[in-house]
C-alpha atoms as a PDB file:
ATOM      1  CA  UNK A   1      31.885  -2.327  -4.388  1.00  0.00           C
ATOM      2  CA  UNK A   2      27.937  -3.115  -3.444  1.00  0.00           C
ATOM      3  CA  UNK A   3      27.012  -6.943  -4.365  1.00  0.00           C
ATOM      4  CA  UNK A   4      23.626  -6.825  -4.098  1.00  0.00           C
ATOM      5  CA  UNK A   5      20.821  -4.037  -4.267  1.00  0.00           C
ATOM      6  CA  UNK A   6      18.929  -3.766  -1.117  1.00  0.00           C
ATOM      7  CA  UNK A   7      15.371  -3.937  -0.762  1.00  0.00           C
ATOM      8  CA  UNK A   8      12.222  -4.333   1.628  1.00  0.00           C
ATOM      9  CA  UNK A   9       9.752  -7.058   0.889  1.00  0.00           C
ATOM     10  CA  UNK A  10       6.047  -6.277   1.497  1.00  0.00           C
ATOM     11  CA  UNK A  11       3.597  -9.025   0.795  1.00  0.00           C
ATOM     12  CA  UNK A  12      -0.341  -9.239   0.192  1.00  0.00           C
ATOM     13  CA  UNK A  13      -2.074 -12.206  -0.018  1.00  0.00           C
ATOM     14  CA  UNK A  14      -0.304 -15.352  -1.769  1.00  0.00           C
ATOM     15  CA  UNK A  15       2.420 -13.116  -2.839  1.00  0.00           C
ATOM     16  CA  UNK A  16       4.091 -15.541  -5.086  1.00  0.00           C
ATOM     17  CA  UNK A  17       1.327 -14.381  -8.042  1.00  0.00           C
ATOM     18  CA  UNK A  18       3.076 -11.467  -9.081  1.00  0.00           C
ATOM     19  CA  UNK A  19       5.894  -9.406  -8.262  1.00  0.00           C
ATOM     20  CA  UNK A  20       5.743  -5.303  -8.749  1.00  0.00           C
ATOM     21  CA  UNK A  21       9.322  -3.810  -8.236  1.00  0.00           C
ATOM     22  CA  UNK A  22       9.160  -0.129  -7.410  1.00  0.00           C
ATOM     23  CA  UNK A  23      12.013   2.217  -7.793  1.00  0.00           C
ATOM     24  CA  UNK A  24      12.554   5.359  -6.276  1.00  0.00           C
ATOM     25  CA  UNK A  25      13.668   8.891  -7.806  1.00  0.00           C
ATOM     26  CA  UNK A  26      16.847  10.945  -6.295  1.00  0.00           C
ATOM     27  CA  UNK A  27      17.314  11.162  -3.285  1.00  0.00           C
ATOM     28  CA  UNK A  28      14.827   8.668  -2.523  1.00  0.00           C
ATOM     29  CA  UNK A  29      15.556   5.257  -0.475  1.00  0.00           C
ATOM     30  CA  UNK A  30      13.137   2.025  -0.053  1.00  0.00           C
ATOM     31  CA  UNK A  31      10.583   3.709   1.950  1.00  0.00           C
ATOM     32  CA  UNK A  32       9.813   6.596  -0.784  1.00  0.00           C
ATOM     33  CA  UNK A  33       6.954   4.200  -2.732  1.00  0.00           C
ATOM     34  CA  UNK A  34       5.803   2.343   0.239  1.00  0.00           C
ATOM     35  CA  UNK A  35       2.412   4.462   0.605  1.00  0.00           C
ATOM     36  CA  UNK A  36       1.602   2.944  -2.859  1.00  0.00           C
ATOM     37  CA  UNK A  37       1.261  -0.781  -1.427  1.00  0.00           C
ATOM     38  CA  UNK A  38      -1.501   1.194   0.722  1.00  0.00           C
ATOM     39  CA  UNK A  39      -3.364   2.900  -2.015  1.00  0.00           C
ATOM     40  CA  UNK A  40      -3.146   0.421  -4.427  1.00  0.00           C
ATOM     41  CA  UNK A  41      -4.847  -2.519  -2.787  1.00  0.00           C
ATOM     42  CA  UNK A  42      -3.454  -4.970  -4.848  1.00  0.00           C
ATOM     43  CA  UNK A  43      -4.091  -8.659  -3.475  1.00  0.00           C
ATOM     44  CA  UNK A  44      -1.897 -11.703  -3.945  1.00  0.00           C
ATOM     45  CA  UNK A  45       1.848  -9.909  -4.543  1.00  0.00           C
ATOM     46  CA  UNK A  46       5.149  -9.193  -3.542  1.00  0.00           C
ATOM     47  CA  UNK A  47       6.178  -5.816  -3.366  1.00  0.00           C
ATOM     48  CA  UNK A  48      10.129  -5.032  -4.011  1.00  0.00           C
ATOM     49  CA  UNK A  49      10.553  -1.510  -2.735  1.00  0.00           C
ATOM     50  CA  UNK A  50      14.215  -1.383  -4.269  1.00  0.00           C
ATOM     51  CA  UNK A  51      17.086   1.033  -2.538  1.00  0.00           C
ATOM     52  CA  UNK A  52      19.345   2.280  -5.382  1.00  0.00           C
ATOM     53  CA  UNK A  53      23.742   1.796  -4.276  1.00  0.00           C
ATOM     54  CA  UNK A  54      24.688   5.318  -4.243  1.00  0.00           C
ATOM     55  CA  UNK A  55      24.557   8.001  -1.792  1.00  0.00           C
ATOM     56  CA  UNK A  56      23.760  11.228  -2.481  1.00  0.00           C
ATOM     57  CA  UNK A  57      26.718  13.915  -1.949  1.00  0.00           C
ATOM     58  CA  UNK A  58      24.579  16.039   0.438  1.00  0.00           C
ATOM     59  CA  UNK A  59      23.864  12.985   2.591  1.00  0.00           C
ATOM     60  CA  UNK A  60      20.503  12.496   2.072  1.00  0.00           C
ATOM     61  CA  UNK A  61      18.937  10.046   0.593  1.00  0.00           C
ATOM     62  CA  UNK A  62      20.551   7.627  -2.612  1.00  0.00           C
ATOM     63  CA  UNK A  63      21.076   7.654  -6.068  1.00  0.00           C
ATOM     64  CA  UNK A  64      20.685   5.230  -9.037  1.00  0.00           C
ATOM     65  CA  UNK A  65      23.836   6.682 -10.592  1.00  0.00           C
ATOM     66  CA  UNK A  66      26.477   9.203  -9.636  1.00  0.00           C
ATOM     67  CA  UNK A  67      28.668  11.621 -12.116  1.00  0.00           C
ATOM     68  CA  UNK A  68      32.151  10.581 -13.106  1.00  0.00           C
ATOM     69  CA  UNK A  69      33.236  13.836 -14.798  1.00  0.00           C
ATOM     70  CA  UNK A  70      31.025  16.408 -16.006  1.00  0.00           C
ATOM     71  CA  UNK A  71      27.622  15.255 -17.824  1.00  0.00           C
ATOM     72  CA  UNK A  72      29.169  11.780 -17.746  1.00  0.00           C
ATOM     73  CA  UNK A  73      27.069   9.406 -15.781  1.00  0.00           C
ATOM     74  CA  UNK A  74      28.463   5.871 -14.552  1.00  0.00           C
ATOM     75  CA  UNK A  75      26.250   3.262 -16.164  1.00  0.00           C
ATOM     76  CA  UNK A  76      27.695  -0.201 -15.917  1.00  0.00           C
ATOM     77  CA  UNK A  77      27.595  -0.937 -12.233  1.00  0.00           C
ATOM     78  CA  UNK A  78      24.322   0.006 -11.398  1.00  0.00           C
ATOM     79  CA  UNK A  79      23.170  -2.092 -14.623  1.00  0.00           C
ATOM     80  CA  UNK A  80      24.643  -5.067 -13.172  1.00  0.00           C
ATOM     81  CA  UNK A  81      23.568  -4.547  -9.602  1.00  0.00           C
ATOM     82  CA  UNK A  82      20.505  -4.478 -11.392  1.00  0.00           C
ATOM     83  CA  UNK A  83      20.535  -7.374 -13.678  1.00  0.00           C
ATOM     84  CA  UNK A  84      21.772  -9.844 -10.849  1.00  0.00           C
ATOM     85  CA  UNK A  85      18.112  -8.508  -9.152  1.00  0.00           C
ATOM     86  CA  UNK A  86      15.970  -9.490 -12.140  1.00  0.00           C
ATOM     87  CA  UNK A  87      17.916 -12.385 -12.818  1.00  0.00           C
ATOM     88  CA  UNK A  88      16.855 -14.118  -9.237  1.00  0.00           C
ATOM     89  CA  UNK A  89      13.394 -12.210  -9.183  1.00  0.00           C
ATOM     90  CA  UNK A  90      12.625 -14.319 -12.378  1.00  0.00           C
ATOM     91  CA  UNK A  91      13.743 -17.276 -10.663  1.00  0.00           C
ATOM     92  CA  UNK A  92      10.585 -17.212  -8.435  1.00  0.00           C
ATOM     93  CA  UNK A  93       8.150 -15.388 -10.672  1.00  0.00           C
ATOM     94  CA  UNK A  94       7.376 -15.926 -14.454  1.00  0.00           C
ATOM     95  CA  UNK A  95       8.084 -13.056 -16.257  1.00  0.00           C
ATOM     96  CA  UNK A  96       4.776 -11.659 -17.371  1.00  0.00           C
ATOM     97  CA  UNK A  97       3.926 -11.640 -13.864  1.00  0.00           C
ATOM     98  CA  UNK A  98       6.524  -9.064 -13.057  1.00  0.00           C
ATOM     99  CA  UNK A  99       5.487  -5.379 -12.708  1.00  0.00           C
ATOM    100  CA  UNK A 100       7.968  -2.266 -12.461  1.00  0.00           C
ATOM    101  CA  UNK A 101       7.180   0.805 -11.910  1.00  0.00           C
ATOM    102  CA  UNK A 102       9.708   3.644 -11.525  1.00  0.00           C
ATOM    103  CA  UNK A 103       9.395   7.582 -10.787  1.00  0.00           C
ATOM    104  CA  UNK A 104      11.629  10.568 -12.269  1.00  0.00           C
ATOM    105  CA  UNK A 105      15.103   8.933 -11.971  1.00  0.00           C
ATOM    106  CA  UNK A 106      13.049   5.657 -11.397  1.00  0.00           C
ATOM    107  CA  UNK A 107      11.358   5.927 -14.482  1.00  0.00           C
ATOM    108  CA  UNK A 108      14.893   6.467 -16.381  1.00  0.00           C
ATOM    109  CA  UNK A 109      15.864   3.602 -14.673  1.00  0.00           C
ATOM    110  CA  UNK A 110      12.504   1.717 -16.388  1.00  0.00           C
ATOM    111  CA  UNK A 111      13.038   3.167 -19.700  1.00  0.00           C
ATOM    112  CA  UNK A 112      17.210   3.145 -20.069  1.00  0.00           C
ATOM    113  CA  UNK A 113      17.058  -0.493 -18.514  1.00  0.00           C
ATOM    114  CA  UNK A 114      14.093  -2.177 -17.528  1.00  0.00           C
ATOM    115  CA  UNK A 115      12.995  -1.783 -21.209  1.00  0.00           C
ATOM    116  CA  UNK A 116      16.149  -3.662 -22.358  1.00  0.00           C
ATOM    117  CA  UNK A 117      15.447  -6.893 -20.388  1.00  0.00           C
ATOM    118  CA  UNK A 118      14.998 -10.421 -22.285  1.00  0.00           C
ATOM    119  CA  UNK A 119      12.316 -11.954 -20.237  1.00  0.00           C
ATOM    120  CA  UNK A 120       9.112 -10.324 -21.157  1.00  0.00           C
ATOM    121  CA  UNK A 121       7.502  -8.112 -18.416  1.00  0.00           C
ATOM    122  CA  UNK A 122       3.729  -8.137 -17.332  1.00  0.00           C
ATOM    123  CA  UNK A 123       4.014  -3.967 -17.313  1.00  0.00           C
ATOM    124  CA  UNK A 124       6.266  -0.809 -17.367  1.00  0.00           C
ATOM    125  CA  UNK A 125       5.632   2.140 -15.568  1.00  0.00           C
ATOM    126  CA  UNK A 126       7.491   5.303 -16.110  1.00  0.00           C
ATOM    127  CA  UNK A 127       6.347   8.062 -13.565  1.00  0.00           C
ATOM    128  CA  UNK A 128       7.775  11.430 -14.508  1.00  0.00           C
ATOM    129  CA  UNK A 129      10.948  10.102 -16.016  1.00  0.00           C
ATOM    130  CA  UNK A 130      13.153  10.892 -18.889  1.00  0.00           C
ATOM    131  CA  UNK A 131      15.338   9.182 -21.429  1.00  0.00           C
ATOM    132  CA  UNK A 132      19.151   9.295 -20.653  1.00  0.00           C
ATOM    133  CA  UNK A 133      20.327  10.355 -24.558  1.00  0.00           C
ATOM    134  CA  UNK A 134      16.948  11.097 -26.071  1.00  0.00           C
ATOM    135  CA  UNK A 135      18.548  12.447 -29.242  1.00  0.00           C
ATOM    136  CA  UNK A 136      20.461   9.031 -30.385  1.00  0.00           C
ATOM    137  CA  UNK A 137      18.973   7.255 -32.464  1.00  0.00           C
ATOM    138  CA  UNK A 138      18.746   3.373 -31.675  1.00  0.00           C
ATOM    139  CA  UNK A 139      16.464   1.117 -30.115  1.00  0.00           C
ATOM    140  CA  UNK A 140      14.216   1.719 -27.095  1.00  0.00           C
ATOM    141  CA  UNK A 141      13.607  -1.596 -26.352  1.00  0.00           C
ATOM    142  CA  UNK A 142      14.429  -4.629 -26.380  1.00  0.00           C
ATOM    143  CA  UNK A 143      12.313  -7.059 -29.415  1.00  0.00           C
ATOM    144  CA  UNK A 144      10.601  -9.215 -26.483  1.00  0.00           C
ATOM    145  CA  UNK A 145       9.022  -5.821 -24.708  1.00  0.00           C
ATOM    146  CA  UNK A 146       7.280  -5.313 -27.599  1.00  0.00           C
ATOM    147  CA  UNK A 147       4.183  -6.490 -26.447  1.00  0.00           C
ATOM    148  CA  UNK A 148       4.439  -5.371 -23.034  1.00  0.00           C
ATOM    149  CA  UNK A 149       2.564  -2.746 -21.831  1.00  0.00           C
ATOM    150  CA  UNK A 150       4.320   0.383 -21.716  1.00  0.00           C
ATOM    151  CA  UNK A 151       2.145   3.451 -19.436  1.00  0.00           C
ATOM    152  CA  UNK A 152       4.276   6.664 -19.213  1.00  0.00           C
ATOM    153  CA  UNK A 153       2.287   9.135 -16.711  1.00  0.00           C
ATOM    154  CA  UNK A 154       3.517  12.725 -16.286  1.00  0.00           C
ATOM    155  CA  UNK A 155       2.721  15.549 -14.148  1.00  0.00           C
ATOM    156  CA  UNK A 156       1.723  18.698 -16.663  1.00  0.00           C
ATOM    157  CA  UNK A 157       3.181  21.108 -14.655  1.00  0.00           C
ATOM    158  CA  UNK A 158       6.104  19.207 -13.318  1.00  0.00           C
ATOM    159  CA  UNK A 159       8.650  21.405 -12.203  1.00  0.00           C
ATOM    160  CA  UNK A 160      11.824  19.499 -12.091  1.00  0.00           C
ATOM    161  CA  UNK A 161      11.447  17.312 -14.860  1.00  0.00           C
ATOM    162  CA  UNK A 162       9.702  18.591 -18.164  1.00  0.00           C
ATOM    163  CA  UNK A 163       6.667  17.174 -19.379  1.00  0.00           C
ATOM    164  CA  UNK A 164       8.481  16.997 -22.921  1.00  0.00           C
ATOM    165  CA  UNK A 165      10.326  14.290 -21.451  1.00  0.00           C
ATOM    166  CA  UNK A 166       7.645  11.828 -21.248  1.00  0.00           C
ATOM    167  CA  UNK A 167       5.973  12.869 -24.345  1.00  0.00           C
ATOM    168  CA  UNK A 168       9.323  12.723 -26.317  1.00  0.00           C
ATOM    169  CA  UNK A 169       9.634   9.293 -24.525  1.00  0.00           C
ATOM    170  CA  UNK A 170       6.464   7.782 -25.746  1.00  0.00           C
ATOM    171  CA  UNK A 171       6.971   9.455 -29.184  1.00  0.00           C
ATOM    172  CA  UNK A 172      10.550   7.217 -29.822  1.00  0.00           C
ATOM    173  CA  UNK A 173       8.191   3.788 -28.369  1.00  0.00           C
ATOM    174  CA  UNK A 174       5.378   4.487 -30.357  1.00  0.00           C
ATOM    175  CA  UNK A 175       7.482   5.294 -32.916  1.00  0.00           C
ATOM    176  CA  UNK A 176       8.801   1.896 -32.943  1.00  0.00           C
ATOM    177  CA  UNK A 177       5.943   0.457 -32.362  1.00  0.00           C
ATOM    178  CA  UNK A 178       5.928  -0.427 -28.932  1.00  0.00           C
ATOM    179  CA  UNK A 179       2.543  -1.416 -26.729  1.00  0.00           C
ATOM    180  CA  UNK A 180       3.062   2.352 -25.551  1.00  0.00           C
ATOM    181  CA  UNK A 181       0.613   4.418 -24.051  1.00  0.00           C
ATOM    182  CA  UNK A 182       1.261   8.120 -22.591  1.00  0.00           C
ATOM    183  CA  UNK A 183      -1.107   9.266 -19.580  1.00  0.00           C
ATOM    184  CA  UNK A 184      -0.543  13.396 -18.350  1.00  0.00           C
ATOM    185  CA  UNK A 185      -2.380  13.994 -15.373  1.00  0.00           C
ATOM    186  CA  UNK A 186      -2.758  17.415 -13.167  1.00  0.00           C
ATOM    187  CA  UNK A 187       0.088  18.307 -10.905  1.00  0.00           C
ATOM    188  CA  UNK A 188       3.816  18.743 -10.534  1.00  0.00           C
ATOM    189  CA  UNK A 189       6.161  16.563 -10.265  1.00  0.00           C
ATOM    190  CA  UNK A 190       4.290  13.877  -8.117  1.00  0.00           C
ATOM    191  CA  UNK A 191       2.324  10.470  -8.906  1.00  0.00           C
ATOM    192  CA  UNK A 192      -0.872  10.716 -10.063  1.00  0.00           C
ATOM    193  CA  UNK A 193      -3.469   9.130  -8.866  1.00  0.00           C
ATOM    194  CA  UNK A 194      -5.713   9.005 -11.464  1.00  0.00           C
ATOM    195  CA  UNK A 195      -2.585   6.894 -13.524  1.00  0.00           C
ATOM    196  CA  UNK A 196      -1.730   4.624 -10.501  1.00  0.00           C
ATOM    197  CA  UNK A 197      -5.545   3.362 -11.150  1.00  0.00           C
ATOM    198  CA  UNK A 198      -4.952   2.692 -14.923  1.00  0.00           C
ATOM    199  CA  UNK A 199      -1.444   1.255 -13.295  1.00  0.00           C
ATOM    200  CA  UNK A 200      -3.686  -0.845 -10.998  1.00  0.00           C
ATOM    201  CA  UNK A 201      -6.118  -2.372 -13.950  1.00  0.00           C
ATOM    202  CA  UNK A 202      -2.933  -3.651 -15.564  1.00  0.00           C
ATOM    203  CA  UNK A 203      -1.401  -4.969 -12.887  1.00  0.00           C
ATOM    204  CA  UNK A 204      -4.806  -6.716 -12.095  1.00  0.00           C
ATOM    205  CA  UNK A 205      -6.065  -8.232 -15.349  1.00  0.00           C
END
């Protein structure tokens, strides 16, 4: 059994001001969002380039989840790997000075659990991602998100994950009446870099 998700550290400036957690897709690992510290150029924070606990089958790279019989996903373990994280991240930062941005599986991982938290976030950013049971009908977040700021950014032609799974996203938030704001950019199924600046100005206010 894993204890503890691994991570790298990166820090700019005094990097107890803020905290941005990034989270990788499939068959990603800690180094996948790394060239965003780069491009960003965001002073005074720590950057949390998480490592999700599962390897993938074919060897390369890791998983946020793995499949215990057909369509059925194991949920539980990497939710408390995960909640043991937050829960001694907001030990150093406030909340609202937390940032977490997540892409394709990472983004499920920010909108099936990151949204669910109850310490109130600074920001939310789901980067080509997708809702685990879109169809069920129940809350999509958690009362103290609602004010958060919610920016779901989507390749339009993404090839691997449909478009519709953002936009479906952002219609059950907005629905609800979330601080929810949907951002499709040009390109497959990459990060944008048009939305990492409106990610930035958040992040930055």
């Amino acid at each position: 059994m894993v204890e503890k998700l691994q991570y790298d550290l990166h820090e700019t400036g005094n990097s107890l001001c803020k905290a941005i957690v990034a989270i990788h897709g499939w068959q990603g690992d800690r180094n996948s969002m790394r060239p965003l510290i780069k491009s960003m150029k965001i002073q005074d924070a720590g950057w949390y380039l998480l490592e999700a606990p599962y390897p993938v089958e074919e060897g390369i790279g890791w998983s946020w989840s793995y499949e215990i019989s057909n369509g059925n996903w194991e949920i539980d373990e990497p939710n408390r790997l995960l909640n043991i994280f937050f829960s001694e991240l907001f030990k150093k930062y406030t909340s609202t000075n937390v940032y977490v941005l997540g892409f394709s599986q990472g983004g499920l991982v920010c909108l099936d659990f990151v949204l669910y938290l109850d310490q109130p976030l600074g920001g939310v950013f789901p980067i080509c991602g997708f809702l685990r049971q879109p169809k069920i009908e129940k809350e999509r977040f958690h009362p103290i998100q609602k004010k958060t700021p919610i920016l779901i950014g989507h390749g339009k032609d993404d090839d691997k994950v449909p478009v519709k799974a953002s936009e479906n996203a952002y219609h059950l938030l907005k629905k609800q009446n979330a601080n929810v704001e949907l951002h499709l950019y040009n390109g497959k199924h990459k990060i944008g870099m048009n939305y990492m600046k409106k990610v930035r100005e958040i992040i930055q206010l």
